[in-house]
N, C-alpha and C. Protein backbone atom coordinates (compact mmCIF):
# COMPACT_ATOMS: atom_id res chain seq x y z
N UNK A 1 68.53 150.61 95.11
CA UNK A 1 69.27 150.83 96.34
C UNK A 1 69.83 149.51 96.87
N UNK A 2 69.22 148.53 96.46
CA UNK A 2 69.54 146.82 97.20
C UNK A 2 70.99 146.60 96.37
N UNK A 3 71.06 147.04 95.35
CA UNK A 3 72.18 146.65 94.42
C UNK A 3 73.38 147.74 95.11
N UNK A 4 73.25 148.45 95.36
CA UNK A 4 74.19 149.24 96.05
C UNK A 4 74.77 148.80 97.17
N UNK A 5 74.06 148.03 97.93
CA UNK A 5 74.10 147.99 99.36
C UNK A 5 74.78 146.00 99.28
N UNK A 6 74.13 145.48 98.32
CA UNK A 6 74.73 144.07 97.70
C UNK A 6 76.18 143.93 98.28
N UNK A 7 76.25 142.27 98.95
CA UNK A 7 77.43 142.21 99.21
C UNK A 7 78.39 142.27 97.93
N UNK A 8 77.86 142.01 96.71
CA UNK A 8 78.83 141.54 95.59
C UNK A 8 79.26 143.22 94.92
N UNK A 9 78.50 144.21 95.46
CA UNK A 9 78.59 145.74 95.00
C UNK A 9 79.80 146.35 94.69
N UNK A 10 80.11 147.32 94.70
CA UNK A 10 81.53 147.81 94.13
C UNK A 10 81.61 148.48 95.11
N UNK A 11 80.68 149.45 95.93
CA UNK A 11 80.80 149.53 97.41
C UNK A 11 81.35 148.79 98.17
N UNK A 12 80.92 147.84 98.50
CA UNK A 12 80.79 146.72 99.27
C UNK A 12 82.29 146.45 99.12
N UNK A 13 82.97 146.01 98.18
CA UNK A 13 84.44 145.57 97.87
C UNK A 13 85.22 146.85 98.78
N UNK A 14 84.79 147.75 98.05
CA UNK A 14 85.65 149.03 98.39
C UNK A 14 85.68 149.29 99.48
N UNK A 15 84.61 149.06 100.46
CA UNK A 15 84.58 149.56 102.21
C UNK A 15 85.27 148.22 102.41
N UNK A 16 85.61 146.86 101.87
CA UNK A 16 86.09 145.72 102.23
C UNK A 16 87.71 145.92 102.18
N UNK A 17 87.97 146.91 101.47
CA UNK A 17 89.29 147.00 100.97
C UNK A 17 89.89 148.09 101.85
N UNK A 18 89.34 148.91 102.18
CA UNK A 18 89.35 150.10 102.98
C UNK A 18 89.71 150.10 104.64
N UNK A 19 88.56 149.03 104.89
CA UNK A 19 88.58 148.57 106.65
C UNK A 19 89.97 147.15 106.30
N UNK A 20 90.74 146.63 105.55
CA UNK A 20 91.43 146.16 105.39
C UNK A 20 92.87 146.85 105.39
N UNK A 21 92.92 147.96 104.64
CA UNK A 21 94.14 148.82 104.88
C UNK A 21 94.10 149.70 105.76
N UNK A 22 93.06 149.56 106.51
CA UNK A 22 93.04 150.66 107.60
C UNK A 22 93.61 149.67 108.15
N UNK A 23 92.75 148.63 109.18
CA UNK A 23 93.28 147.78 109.70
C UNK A 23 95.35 147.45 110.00
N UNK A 24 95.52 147.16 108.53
CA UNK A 24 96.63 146.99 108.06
C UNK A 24 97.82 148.15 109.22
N UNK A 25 97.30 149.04 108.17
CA UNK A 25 98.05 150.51 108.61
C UNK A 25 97.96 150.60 110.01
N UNK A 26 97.29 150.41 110.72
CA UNK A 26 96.95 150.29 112.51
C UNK A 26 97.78 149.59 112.82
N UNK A 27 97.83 148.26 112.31
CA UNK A 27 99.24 147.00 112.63
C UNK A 27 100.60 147.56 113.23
N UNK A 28 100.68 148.15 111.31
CA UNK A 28 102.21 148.82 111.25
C UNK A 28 102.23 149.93 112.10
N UNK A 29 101.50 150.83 112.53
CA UNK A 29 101.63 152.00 113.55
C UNK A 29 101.80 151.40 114.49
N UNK A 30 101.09 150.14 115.09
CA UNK A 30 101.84 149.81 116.37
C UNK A 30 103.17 149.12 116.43
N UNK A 31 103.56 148.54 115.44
CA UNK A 31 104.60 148.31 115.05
C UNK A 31 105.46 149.30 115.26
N UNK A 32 105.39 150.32 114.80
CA UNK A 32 106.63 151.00 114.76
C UNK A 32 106.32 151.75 115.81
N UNK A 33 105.29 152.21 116.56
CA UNK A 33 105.44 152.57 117.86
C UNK A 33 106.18 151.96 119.43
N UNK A 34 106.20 150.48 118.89
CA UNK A 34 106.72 149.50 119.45
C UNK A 34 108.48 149.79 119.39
N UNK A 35 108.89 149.65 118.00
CA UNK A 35 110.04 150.04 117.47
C UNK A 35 110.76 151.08 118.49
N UNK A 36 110.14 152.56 118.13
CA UNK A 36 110.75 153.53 118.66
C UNK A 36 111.13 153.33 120.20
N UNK A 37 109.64 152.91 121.02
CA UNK A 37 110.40 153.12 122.25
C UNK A 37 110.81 151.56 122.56
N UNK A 38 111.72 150.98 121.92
CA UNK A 38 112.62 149.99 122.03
C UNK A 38 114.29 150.80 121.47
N UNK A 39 113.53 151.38 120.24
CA UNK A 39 114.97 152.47 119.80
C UNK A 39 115.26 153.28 121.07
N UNK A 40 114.29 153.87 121.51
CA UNK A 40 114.79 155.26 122.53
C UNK A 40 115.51 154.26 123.62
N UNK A 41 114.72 153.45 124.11
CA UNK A 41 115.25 152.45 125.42
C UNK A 41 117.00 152.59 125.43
N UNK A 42 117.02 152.06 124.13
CA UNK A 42 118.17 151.64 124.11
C UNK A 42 119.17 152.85 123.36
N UNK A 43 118.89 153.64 122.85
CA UNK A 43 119.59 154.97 122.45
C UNK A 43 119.87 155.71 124.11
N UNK A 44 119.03 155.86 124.93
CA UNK A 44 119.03 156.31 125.90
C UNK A 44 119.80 155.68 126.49
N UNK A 45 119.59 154.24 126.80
CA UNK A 45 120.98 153.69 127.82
C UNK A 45 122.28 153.78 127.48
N UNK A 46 122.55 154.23 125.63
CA UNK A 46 123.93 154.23 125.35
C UNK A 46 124.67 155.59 125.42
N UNK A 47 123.59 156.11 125.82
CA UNK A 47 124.39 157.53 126.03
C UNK A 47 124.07 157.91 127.34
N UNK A 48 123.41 157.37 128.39
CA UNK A 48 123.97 157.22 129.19
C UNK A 48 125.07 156.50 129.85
N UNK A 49 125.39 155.37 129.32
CA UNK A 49 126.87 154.62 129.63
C UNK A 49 127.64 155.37 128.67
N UNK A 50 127.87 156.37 127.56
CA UNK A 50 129.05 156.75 127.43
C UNK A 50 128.96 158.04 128.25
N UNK A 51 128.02 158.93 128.70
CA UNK A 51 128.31 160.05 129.58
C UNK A 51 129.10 159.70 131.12
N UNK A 52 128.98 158.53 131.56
CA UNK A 52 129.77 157.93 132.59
C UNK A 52 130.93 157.51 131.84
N UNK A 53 131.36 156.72 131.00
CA UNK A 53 132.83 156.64 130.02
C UNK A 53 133.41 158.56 130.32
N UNK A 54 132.51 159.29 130.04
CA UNK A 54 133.78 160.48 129.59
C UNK A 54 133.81 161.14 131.12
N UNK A 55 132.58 160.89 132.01
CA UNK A 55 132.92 161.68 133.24
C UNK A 55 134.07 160.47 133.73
N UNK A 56 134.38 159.28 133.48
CA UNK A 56 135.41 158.81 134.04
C UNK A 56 136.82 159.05 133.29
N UNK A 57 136.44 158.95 132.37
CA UNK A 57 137.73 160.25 131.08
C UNK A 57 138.28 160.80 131.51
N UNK A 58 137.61 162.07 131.86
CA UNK A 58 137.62 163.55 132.28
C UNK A 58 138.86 163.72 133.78
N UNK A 59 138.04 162.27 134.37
CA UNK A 59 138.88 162.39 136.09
C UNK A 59 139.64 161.81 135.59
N UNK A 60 140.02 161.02 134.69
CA UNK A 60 141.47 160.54 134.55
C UNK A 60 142.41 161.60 133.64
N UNK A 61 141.62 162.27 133.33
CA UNK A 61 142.75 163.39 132.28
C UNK A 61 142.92 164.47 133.51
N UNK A 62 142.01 164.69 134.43
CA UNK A 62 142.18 165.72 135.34
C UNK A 62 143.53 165.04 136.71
N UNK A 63 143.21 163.77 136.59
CA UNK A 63 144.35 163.30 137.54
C UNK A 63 145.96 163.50 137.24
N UNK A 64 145.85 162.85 135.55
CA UNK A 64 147.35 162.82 134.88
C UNK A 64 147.53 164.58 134.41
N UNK A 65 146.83 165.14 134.55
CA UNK A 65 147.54 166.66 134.18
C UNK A 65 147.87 167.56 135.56
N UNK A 66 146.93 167.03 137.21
CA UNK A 66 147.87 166.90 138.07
C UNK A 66 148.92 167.16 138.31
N UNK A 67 149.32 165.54 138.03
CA UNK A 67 150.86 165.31 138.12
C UNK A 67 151.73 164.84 137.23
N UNK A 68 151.36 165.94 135.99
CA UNK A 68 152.21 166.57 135.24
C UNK A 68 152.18 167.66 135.76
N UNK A 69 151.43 168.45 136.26
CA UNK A 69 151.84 169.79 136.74
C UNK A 69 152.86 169.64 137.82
N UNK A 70 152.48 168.51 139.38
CA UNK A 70 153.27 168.75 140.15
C UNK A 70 154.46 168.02 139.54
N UNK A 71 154.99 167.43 138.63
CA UNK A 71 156.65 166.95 138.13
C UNK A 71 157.01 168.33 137.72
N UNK A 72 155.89 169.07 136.95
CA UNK A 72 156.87 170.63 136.42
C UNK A 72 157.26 170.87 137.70
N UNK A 73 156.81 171.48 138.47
CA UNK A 73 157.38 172.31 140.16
C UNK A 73 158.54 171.48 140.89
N UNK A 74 158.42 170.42 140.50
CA UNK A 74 160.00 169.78 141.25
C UNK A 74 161.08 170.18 140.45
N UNK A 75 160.82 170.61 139.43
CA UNK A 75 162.25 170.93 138.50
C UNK A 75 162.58 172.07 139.04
């Protein structure tokens, strides 16, 4: 049982290798948890500044069709 439990064991390596890619893998999950809500941050602010671009669009296409309508009625 001592040989099992031995730091030099094949166990021993393997739970060494194990709590190492766990570890690892924990890193990168916060990593890329980090990522996303830096992605969303900024996905979110760009579509909110283009939903203000088209509602200011919108009033300018609603202004110039206006008065294109009122130039038709003067004819």
């Amino acid at each position: 049982m001592d040989t099992i439990l031995d730091s030099n064991s094949s166990l021993s390596a393997a739970e060494t290798a194990y709590t190492a890619t766990s570890s690892d893998l924990s890193e990168k999950l916060e990593a890329l948890e980090e990522r996303e809500a830096l992605i969303t941050t900024r996905y979110t602010t760009q579509f909110g500044d283009m939903e203000q671009e088209m509602t200011q669009f919108n009033s300018t296409k609603t202004l110039l069709e206006n008065f294109i309508e009122a130039w038709k009625k003067q004819d």
